[in-house]
N, C-alpha and C. Protein backbone atom coordinates (compact mmCIF):
# COMPACT_ATOMS: atom_id res chain seq x y z
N UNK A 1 -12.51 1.56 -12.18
CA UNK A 1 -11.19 1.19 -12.62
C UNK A 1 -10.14 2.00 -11.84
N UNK A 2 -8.53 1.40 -11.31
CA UNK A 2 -8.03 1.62 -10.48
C UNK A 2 -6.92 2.64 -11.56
N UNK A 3 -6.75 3.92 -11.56
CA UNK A 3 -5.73 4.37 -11.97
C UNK A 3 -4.91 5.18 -11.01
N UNK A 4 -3.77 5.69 -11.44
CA UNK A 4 -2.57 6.31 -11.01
C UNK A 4 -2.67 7.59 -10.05
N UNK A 5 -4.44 8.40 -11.11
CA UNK A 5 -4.61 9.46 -10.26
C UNK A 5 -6.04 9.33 -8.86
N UNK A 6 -6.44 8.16 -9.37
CA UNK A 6 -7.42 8.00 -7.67
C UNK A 6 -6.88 6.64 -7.25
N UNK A 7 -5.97 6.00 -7.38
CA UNK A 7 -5.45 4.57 -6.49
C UNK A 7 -5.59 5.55 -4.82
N UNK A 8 -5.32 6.60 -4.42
CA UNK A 8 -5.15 6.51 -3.35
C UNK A 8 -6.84 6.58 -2.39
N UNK A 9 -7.84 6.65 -3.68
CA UNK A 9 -9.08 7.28 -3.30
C UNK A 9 -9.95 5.30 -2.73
N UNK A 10 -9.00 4.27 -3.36
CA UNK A 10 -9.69 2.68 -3.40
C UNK A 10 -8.93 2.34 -2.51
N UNK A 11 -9.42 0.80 -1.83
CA UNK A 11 -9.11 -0.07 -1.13
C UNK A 11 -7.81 -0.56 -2.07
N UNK A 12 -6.92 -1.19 -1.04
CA UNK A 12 -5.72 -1.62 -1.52
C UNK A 12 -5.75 -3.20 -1.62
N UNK A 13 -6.61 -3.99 -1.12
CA UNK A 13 -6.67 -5.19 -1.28
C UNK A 13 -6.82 -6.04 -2.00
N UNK A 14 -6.01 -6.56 -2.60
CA UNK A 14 -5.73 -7.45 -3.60
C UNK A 14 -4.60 -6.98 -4.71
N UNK A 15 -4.53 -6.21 -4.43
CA UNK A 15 -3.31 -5.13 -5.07
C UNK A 15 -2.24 -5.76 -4.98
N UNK A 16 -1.07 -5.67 -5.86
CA UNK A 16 0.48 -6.52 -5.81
C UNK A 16 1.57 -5.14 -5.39
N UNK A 17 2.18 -5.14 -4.55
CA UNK A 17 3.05 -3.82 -3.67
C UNK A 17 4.16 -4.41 -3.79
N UNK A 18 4.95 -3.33 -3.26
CA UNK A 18 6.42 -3.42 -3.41
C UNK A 18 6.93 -2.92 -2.55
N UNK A 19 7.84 -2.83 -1.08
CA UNK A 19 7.93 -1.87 -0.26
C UNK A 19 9.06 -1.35 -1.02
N UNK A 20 9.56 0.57 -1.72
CA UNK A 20 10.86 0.48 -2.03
C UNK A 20 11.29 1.94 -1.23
N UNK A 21 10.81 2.18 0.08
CA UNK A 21 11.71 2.91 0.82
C UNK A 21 10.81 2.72 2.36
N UNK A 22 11.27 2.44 3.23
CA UNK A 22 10.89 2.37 4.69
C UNK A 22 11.88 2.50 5.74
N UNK A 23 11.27 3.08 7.00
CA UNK A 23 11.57 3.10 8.18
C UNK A 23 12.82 2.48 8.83
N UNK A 24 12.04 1.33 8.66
CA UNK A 24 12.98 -0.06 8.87
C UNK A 24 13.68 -0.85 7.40
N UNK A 25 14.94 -0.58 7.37
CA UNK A 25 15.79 -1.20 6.27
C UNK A 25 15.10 -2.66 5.57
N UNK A 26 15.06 -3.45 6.87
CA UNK A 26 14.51 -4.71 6.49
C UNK A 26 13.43 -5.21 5.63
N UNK A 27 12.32 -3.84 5.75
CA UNK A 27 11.21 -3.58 4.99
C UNK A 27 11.11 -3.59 3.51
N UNK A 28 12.48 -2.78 2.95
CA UNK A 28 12.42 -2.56 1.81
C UNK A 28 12.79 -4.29 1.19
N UNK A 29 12.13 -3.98 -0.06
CA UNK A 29 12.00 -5.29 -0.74
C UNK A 29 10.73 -6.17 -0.55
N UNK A 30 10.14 -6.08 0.63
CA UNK A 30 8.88 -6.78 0.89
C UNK A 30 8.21 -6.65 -0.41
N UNK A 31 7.81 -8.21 -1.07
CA UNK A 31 7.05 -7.77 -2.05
C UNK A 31 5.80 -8.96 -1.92
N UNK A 32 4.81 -8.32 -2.40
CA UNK A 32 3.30 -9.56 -2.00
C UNK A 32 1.49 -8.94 -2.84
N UNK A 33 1.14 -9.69 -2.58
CA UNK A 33 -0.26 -9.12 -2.51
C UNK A 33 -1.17 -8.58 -0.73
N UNK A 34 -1.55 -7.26 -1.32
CA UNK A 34 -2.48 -7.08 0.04
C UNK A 34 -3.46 -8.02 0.37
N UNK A 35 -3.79 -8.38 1.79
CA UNK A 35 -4.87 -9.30 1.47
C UNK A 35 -5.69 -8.46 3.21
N UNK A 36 -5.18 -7.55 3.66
CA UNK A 36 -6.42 -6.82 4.66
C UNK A 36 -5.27 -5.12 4.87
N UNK A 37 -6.89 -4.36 5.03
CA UNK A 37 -6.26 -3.05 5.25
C UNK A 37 -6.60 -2.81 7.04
N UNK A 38 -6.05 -1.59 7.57
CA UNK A 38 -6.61 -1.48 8.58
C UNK A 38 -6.31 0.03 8.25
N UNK A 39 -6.74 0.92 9.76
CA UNK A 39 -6.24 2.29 9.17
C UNK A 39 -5.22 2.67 9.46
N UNK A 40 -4.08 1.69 10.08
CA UNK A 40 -2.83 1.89 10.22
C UNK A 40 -1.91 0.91 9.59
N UNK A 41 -2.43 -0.38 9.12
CA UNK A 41 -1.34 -1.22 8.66
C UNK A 41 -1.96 -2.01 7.39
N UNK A 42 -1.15 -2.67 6.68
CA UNK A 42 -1.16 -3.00 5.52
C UNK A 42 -0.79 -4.53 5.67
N UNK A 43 -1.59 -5.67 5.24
CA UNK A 43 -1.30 -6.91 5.76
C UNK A 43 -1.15 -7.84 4.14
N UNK A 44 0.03 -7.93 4.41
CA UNK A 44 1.11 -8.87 2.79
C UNK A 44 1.25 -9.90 3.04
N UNK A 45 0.62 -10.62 1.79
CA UNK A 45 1.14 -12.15 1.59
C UNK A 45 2.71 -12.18 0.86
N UNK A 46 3.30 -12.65 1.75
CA UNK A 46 5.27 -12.94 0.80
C UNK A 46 5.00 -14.55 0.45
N UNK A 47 6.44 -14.57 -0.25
CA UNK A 47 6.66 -15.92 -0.37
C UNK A 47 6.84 -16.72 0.89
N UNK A 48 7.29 -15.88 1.37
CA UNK A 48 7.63 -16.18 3.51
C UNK A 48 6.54 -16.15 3.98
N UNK A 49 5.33 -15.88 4.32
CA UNK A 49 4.66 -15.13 4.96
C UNK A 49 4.14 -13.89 4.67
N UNK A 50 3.47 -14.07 5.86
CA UNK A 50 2.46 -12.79 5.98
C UNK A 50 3.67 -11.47 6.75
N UNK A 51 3.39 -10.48 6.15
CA UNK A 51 4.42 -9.18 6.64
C UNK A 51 3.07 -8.05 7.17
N UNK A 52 3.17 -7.73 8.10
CA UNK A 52 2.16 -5.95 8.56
C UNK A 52 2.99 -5.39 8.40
N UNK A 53 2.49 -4.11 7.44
CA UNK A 53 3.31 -2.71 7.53
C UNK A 53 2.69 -1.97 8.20
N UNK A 54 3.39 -0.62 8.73
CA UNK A 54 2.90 0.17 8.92
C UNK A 54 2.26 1.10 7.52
N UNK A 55 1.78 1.85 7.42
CA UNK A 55 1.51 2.73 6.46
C UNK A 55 2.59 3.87 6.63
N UNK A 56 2.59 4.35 7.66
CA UNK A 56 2.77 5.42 7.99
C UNK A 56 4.77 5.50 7.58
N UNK A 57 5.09 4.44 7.73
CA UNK A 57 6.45 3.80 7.88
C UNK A 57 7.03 3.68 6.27
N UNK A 58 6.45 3.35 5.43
CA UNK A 58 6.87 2.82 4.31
C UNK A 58 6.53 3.66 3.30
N UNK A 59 7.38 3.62 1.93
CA UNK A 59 6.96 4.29 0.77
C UNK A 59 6.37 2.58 -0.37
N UNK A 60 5.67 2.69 -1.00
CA UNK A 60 5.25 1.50 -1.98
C UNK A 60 5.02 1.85 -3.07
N UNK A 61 5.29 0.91 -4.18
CA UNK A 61 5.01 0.97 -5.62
C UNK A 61 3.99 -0.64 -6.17
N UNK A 62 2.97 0.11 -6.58
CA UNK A 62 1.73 -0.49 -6.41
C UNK A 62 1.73 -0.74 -8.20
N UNK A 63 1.75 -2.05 -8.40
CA UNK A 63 1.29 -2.58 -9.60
C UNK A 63 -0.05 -2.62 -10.34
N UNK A 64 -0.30 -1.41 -11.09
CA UNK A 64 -1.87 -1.68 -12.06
C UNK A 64 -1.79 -2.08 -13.40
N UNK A 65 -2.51 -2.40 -14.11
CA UNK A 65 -2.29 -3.50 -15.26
C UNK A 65 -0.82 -3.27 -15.65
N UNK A 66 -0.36 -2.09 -16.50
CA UNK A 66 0.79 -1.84 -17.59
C UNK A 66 1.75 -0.52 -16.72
N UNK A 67 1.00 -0.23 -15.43
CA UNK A 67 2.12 0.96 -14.90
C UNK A 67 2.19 0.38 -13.10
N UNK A 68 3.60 0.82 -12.94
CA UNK A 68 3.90 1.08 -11.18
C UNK A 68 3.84 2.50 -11.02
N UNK A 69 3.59 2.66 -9.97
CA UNK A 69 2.56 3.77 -9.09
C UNK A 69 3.58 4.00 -7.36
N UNK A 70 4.60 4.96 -7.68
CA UNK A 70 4.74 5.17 -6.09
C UNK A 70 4.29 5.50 -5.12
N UNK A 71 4.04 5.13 -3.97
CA UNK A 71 3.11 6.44 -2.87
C UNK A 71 3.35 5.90 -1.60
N UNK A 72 4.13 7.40 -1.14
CA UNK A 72 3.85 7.80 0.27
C UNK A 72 3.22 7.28 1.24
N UNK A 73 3.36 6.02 2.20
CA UNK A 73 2.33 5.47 2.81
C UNK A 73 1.59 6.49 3.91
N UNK A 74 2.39 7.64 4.45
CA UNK A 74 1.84 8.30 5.00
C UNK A 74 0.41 9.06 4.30
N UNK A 75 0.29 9.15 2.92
CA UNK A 75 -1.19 9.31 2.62
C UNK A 75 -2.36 8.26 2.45
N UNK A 76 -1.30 7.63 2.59
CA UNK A 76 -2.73 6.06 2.88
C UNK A 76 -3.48 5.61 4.21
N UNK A 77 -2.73 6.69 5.22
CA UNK A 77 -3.18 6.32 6.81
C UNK A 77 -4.49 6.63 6.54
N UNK A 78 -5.79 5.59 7.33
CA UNK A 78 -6.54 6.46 7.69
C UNK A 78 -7.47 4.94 6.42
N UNK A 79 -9.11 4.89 7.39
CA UNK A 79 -9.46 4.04 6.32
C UNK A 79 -9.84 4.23 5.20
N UNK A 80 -10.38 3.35 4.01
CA UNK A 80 -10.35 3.57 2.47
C UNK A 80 -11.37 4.79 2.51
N UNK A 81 -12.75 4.39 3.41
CA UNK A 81 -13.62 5.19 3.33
C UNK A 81 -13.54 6.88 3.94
N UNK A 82 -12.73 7.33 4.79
CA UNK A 82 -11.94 7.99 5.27
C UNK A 82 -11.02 8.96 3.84
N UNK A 83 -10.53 8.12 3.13
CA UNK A 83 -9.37 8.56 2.36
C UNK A 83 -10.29 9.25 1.59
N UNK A 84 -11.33 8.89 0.81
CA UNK A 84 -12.04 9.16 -0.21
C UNK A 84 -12.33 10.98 0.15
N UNK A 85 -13.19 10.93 1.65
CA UNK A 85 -12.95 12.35 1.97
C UNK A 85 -11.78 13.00 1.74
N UNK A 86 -11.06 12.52 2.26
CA UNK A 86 -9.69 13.23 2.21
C UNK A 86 -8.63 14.12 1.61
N UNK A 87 -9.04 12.92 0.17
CA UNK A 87 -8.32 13.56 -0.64
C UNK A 87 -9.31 13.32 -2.29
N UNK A 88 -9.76 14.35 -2.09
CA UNK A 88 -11.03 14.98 -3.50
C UNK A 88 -9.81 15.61 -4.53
């Protein structure tokens, strides 16, 4: 089960995001489901389209059942299996 204190330890895919601070102005607001990770970008279904983020670029608030969840995309660089080391 995906909670608040290991979301950063799981895959993000299928997850519902929110971009609400990035790099690029344009970014913020992107809102979608993940539908592929890589270890640098984050690939969103919009109502528009498909959006790649960077990770490294963006801050997100990640929807789990009854709470939003902010985080730093710079701790999400790096793949799921990767992260798990990472951050114990």
């Amino acid at each position: 089960m995906i909670t608040p204190k290991n979301l950063i330890r799981h895959e993000l895919i299928g997850l519902a995001i929110e971009v609400v601070g990035a790099n690029n102005p344009c970014q913020v607001g992107i809102k979608g489901k993940v539908v592929d990770e890589t270890r640098h970008t984050l690939l969103v279904t919009t109502s528009k389209g498909e959006k790649r983020l960077m990770k490294r670029c963006v801050v997100i608030r990640v929807k789990l059942k009854n709470q939003r969840v902010e985080m730093d995309g710079e701790r999400l660089v790096g793949k799921p299996e990767e992260r798990i080391k990472k951050w114990k």
